[in-house]
PDB file of N, CA and C in Angstrom:
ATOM      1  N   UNK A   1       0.839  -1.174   0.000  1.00  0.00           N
ATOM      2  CA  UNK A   1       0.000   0.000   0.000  1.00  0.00           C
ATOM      3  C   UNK A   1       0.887   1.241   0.000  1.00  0.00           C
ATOM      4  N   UNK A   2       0.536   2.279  -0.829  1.00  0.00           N
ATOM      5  CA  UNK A   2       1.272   3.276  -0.784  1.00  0.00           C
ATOM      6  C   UNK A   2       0.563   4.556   0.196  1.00  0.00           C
ATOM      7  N   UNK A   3       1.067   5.292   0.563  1.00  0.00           N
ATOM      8  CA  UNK A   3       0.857   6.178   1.867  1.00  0.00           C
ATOM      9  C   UNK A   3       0.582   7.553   1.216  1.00  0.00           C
ATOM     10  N   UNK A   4      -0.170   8.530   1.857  1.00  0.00           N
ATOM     11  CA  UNK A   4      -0.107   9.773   1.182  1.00  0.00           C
ATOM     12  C   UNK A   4       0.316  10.992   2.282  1.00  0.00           C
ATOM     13  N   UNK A   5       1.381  11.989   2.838  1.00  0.00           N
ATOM     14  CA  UNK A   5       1.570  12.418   3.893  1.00  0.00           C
ATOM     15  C   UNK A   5       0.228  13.106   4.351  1.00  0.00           C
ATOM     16  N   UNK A   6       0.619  14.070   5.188  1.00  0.00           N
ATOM     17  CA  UNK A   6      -0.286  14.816   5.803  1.00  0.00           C
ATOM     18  C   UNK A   6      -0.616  15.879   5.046  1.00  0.00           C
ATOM     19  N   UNK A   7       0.506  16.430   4.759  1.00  0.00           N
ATOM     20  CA  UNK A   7       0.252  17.417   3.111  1.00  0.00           C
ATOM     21  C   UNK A   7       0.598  17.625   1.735  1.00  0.00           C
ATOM     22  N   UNK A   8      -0.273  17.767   1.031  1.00  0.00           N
ATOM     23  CA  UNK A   8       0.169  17.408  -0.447  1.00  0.00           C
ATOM     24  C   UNK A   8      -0.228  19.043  -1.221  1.00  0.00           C
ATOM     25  N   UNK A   9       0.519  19.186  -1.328  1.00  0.00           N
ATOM     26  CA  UNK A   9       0.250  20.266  -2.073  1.00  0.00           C
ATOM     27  C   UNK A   9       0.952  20.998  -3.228  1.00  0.00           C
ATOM     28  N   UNK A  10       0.907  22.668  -4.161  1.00  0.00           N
ATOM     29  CA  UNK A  10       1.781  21.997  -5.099  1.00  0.00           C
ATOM     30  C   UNK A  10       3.361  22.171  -5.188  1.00  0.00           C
ATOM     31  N   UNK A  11       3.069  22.284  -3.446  1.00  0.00           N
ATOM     32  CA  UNK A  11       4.657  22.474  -3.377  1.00  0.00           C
ATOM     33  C   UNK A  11       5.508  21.017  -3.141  1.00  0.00           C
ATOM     34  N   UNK A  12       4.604  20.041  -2.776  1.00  0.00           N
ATOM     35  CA  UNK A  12       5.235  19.071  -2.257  1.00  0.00           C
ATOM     36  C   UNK A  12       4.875  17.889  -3.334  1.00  0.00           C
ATOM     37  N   UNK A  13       4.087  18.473  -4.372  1.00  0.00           N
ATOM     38  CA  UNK A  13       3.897  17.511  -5.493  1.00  0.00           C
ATOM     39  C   UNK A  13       4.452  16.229  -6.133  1.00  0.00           C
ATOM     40  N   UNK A  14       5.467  17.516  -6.647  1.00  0.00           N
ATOM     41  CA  UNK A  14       6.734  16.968  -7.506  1.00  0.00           C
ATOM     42  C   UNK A  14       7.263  15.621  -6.543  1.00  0.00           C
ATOM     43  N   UNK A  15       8.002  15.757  -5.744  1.00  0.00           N
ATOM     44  CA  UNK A  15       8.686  15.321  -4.767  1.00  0.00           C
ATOM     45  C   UNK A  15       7.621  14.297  -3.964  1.00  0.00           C
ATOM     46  N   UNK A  16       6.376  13.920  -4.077  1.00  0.00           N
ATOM     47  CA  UNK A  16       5.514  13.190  -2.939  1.00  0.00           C
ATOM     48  C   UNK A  16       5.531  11.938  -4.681  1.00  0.00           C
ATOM     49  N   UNK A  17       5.210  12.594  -5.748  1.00  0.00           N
ATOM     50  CA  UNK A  17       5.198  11.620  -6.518  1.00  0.00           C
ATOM     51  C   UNK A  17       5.975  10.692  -6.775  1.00  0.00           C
ATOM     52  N   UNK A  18       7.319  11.219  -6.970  1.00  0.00           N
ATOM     53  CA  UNK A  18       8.555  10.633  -7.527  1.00  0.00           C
ATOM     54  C   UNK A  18       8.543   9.692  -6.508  1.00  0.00           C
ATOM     55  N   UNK A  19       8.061   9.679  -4.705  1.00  0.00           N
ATOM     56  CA  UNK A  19       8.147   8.930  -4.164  1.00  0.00           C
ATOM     57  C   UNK A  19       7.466   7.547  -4.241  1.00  0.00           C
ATOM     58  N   UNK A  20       5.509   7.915  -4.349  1.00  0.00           N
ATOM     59  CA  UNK A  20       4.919   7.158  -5.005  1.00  0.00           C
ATOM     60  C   UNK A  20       5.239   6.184  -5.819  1.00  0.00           C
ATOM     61  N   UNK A  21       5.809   6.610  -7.106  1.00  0.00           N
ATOM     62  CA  UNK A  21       5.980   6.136  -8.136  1.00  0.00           C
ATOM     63  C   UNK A  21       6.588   4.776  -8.316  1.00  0.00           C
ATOM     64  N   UNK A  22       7.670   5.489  -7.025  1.00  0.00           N
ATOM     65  CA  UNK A  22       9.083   4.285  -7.025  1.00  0.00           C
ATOM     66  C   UNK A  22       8.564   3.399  -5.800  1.00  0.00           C
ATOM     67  N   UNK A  23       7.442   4.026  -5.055  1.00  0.00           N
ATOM     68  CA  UNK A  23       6.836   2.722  -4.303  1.00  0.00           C
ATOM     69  C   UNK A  23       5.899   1.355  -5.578  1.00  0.00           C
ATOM     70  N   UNK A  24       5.543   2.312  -6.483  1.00  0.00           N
ATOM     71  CA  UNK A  24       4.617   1.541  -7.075  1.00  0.00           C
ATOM     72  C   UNK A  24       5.248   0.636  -7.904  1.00  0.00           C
ATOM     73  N   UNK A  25       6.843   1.067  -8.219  1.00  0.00           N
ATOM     74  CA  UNK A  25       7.436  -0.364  -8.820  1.00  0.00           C
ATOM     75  C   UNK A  25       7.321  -1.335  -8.336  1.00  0.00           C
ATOM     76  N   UNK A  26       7.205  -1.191  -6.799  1.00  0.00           N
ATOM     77  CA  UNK A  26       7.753  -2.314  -5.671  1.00  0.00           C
ATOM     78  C   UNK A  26       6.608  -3.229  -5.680  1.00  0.00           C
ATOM     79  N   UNK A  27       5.470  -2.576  -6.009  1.00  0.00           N
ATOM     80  CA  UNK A  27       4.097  -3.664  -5.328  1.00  0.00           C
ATOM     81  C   UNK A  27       4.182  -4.483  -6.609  1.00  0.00           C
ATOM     82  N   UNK A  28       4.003  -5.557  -5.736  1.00  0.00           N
ATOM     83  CA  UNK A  28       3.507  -6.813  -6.894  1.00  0.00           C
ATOM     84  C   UNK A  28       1.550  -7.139  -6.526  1.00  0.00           C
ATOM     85  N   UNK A  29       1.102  -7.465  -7.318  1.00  0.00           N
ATOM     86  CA  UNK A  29      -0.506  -7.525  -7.120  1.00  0.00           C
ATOM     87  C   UNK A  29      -1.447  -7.389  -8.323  1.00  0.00           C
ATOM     88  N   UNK A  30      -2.751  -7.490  -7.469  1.00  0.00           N
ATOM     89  CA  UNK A  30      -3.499  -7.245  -8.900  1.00  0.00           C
ATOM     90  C   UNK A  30      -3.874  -5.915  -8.715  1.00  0.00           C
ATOM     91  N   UNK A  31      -4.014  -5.386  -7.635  1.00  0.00           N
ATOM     92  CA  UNK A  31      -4.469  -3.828  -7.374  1.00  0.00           C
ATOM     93  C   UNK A  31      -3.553  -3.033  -6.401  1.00  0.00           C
ATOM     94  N   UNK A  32      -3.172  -1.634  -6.969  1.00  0.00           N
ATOM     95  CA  UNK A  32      -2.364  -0.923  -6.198  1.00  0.00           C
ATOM     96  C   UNK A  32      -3.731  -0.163  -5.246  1.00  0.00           C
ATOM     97  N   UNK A  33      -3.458  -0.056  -4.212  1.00  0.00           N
ATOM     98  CA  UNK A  33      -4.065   1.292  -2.958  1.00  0.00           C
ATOM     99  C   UNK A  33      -3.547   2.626  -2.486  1.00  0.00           C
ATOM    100  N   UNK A  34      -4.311   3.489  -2.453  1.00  0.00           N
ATOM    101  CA  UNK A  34      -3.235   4.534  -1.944  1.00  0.00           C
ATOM    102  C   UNK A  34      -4.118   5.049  -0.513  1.00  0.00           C
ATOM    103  N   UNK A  35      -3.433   5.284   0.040  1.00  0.00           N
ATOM    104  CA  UNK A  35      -4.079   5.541   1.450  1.00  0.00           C
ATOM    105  C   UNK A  35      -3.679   6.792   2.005  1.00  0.00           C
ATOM    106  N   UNK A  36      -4.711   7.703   1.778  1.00  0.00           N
ATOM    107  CA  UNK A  36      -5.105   9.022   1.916  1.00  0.00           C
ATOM    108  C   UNK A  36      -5.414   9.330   3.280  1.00  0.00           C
ATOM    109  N   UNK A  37      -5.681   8.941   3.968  1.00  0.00           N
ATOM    110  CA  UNK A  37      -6.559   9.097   5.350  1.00  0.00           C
ATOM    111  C   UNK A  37      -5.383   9.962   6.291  1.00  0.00           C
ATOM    112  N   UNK A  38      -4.117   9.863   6.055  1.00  0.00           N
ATOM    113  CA  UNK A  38      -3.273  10.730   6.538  1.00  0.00           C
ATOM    114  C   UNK A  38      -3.650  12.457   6.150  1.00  0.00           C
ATOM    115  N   UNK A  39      -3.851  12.498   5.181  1.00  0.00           N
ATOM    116  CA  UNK A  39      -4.062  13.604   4.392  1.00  0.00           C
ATOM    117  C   UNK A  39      -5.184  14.696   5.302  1.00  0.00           C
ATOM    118  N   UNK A  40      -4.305  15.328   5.680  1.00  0.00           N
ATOM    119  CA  UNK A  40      -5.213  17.040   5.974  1.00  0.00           C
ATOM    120  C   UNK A  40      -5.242  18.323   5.225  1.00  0.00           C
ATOM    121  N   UNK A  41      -3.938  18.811   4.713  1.00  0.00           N
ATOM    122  CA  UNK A  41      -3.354  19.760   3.870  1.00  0.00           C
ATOM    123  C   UNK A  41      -3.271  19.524   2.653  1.00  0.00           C
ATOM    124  N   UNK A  42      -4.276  19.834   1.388  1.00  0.00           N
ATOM    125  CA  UNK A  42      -3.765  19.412   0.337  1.00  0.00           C
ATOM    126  C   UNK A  42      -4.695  20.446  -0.762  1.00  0.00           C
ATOM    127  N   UNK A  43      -4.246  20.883  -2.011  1.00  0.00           N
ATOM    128  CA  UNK A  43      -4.775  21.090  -2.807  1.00  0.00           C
ATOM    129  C   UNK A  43      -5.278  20.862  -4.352  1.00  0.00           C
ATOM    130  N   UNK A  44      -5.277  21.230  -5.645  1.00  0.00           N
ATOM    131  CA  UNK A  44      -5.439  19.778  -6.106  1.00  0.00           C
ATOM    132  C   UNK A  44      -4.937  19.238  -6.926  1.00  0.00           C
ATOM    133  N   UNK A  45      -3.491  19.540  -6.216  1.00  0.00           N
ATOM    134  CA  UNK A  45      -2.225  19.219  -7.129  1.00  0.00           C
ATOM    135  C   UNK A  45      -2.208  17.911  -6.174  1.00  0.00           C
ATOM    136  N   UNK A  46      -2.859  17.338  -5.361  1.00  0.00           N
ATOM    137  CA  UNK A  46      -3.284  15.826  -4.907  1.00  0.00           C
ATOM    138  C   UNK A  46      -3.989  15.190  -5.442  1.00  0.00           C
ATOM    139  N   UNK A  47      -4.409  15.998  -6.240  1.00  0.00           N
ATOM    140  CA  UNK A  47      -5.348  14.915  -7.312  1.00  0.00           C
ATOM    141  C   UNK A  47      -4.691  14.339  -9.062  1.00  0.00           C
ATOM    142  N   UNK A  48      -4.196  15.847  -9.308  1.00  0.00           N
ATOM    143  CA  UNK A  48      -2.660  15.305  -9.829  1.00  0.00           C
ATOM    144  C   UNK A  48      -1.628  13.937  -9.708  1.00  0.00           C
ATOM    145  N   UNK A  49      -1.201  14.048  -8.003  1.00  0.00           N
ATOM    146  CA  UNK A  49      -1.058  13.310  -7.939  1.00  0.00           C
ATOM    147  C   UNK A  49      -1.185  11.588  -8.143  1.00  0.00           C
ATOM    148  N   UNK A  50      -2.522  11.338  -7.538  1.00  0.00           N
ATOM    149  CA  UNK A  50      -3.290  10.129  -7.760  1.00  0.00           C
ATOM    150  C   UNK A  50      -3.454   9.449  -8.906  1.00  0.00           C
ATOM    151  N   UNK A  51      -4.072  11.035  -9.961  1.00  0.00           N
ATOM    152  CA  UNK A  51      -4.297  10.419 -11.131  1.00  0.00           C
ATOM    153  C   UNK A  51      -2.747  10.015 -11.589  1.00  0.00           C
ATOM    154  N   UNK A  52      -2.027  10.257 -11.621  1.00  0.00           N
ATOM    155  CA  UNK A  52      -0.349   9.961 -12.650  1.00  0.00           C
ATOM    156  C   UNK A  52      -0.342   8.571 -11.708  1.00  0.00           C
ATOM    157  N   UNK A  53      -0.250   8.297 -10.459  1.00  0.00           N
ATOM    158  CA  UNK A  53      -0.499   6.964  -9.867  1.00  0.00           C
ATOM    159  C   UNK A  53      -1.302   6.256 -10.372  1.00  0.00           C
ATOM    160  N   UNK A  54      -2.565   6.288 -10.373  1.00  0.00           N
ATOM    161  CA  UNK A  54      -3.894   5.550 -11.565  1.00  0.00           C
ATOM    162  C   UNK A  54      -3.126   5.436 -12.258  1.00  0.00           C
ATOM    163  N   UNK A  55      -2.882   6.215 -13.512  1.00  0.00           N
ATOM    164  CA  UNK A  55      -1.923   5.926 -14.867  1.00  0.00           C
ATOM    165  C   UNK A  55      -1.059   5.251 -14.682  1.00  0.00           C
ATOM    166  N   UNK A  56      -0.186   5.090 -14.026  1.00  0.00           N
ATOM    167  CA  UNK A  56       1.194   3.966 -14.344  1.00  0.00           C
ATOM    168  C   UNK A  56       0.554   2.983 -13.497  1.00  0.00           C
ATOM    169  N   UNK A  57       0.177   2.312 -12.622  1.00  0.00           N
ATOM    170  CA  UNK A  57      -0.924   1.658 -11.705  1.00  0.00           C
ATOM    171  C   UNK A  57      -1.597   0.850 -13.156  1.00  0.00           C
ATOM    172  N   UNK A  58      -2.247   1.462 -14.312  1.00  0.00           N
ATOM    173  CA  UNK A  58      -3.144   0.680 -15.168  1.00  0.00           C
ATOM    174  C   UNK A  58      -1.977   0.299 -16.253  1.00  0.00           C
ATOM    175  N   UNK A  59      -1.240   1.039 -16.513  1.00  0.00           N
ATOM    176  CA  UNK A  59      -0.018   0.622 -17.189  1.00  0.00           C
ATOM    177  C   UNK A  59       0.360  -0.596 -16.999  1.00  0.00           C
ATOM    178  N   UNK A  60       0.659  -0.856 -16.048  1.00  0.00           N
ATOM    179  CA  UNK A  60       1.141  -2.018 -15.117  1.00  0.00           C
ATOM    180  C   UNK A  60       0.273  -3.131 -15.368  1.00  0.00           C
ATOM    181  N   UNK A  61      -1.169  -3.187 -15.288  1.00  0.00           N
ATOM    182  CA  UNK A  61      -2.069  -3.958 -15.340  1.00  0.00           C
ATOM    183  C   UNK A  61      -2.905  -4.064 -14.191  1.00  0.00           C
ATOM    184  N   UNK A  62      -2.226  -3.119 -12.800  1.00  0.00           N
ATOM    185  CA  UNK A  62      -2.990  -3.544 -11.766  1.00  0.00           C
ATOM    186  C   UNK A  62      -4.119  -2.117 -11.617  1.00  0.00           C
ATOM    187  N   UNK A  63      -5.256  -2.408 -10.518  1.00  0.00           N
ATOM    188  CA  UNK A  63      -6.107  -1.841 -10.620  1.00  0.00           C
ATOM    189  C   UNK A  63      -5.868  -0.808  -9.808  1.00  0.00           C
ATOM    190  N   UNK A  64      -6.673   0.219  -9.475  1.00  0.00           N
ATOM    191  CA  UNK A  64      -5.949   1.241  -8.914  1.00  0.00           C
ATOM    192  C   UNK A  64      -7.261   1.947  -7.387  1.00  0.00           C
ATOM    193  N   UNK A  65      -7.333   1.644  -6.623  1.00  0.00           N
ATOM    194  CA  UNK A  65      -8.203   2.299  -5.517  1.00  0.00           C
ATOM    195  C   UNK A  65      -7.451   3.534  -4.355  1.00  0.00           C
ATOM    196  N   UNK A  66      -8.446   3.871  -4.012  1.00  0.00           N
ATOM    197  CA  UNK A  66      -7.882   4.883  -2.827  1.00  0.00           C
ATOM    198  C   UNK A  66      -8.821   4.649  -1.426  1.00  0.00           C
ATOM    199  N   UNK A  67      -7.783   4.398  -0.270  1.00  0.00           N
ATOM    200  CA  UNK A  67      -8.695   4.233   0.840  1.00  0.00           C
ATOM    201  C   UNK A  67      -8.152   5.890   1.740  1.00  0.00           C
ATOM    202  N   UNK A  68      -9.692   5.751   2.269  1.00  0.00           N
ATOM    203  CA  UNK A  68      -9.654   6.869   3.434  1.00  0.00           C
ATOM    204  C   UNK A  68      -9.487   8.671   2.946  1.00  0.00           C
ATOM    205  N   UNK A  69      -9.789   8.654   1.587  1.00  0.00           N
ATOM    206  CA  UNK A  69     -10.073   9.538   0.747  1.00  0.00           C
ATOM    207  C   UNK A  69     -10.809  10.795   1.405  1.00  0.00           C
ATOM    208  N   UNK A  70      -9.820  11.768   1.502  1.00  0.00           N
ATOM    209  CA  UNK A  70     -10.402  13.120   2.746  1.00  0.00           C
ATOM    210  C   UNK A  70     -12.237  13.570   1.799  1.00  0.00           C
ATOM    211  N   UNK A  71     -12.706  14.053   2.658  1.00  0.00           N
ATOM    212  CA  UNK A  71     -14.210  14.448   2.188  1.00  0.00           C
ATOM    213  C   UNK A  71     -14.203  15.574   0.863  1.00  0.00           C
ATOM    214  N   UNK A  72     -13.057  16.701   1.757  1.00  0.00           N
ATOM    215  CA  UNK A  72     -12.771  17.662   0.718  1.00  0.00           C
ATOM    216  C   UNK A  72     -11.980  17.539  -0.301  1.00  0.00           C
ATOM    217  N   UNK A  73     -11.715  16.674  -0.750  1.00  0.00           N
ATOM    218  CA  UNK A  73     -10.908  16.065  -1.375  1.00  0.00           C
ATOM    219  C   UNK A  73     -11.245  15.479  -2.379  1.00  0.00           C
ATOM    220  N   UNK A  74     -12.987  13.930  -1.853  1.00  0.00           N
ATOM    221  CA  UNK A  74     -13.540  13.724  -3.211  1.00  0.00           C
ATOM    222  C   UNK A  74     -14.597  14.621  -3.510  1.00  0.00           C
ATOM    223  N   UNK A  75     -14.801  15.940  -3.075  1.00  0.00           N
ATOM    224  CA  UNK A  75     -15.589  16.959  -3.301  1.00  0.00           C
ATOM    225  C   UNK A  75     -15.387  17.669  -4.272  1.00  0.00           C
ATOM    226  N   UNK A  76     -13.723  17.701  -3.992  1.00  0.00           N
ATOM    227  CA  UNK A  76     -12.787  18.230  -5.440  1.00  0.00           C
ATOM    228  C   UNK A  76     -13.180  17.562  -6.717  1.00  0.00           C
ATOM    229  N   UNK A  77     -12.488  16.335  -6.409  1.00  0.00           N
ATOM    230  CA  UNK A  77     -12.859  15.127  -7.511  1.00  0.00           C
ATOM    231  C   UNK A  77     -14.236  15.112  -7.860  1.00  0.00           C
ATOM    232  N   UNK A  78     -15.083  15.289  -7.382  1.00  0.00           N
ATOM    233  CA  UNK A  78     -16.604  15.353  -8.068  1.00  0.00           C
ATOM    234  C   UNK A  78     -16.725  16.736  -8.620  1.00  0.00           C
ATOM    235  N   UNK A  79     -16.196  17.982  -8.580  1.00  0.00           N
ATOM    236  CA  UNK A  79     -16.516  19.250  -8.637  1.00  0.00           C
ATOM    237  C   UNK A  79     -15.715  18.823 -10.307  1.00  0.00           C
ATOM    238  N   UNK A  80     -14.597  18.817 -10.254  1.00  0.00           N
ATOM    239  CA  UNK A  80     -13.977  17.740 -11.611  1.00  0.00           C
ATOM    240  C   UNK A  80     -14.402  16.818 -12.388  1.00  0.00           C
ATOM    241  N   UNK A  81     -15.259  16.647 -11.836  1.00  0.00           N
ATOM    242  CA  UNK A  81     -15.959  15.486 -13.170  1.00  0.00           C
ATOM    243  C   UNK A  81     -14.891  14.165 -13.102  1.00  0.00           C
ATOM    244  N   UNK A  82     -14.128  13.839 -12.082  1.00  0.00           N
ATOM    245  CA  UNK A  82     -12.835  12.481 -11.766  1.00  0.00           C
ATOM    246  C   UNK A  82     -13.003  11.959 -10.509  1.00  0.00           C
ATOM    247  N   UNK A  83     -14.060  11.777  -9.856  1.00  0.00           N
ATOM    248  CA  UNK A  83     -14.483  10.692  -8.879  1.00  0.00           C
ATOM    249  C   UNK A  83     -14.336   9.320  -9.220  1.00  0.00           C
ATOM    250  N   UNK A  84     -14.749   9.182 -10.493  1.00  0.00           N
ATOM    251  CA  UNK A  84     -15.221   7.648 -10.967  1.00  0.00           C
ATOM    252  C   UNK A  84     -13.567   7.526 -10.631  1.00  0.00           C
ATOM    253  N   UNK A  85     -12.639   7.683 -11.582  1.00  0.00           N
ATOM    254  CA  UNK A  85     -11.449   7.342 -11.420  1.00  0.00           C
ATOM    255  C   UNK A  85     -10.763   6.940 -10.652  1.00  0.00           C
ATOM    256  N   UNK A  86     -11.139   7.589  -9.051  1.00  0.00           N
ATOM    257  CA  UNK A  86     -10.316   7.697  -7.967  1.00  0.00           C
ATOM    258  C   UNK A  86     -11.333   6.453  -6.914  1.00  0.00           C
ATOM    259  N   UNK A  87     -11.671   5.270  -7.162  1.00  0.00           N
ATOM    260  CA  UNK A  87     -12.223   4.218  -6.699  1.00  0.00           C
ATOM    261  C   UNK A  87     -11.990   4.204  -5.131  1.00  0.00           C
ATOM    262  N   UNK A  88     -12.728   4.331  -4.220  1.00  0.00           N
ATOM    263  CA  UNK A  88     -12.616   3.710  -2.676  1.00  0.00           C
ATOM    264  C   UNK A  88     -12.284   2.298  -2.625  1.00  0.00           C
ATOM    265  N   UNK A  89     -10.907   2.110  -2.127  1.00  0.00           N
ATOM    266  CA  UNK A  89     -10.416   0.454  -1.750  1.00  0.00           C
ATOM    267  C   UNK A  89     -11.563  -0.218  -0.979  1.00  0.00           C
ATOM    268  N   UNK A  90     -11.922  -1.494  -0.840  1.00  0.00           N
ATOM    269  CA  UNK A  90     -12.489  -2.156   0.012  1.00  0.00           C
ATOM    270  C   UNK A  90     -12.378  -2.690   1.837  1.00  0.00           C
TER     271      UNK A  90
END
């Protein structure tokens, strides 16, 4: 499972991804997770984020969910028309 800090924003973008990314080589599976629930500070260069995770995540072949997804956050994502995308893990 990959982790999301406490703040994401678009200062910490660049640098939260590259981390991501190179977690997401590591997982072996049929579905990657990202686990948001840390997340207080963010704007929606976190959604940025996610999605480029989704993308190499489907690249890969594996499926792509998000658990613990802040409120304001998929509020964003629905205000965007990219909820569907950003799937709640089980």
């Amino acid at each position: 499972m990959l982790v999301l800090p406490p703040e994401l924003t678009h200062r910490q973008a660049s640098a939260c991804l590259r981390l991501l990314l190179q977690g997401l080589q590591a997982l072996a599976g049929a579905q990657v997770v990202v686990d948001a629930s840390a997340l207080q500070r963010f704007d929606s260069a976190a959604l940025a984020v996610l999605l480029a995770c989704r993308r190499r995540a489907l690249a890969r072949g594996q499926a792509f969910a998000v658990k613990g997804l802040p409120a304001g956050l998929a509020s964003m994502a629905q205000l965007y028309g990219i909820d569907a995308l950003l799937p709640a893990s089980a």
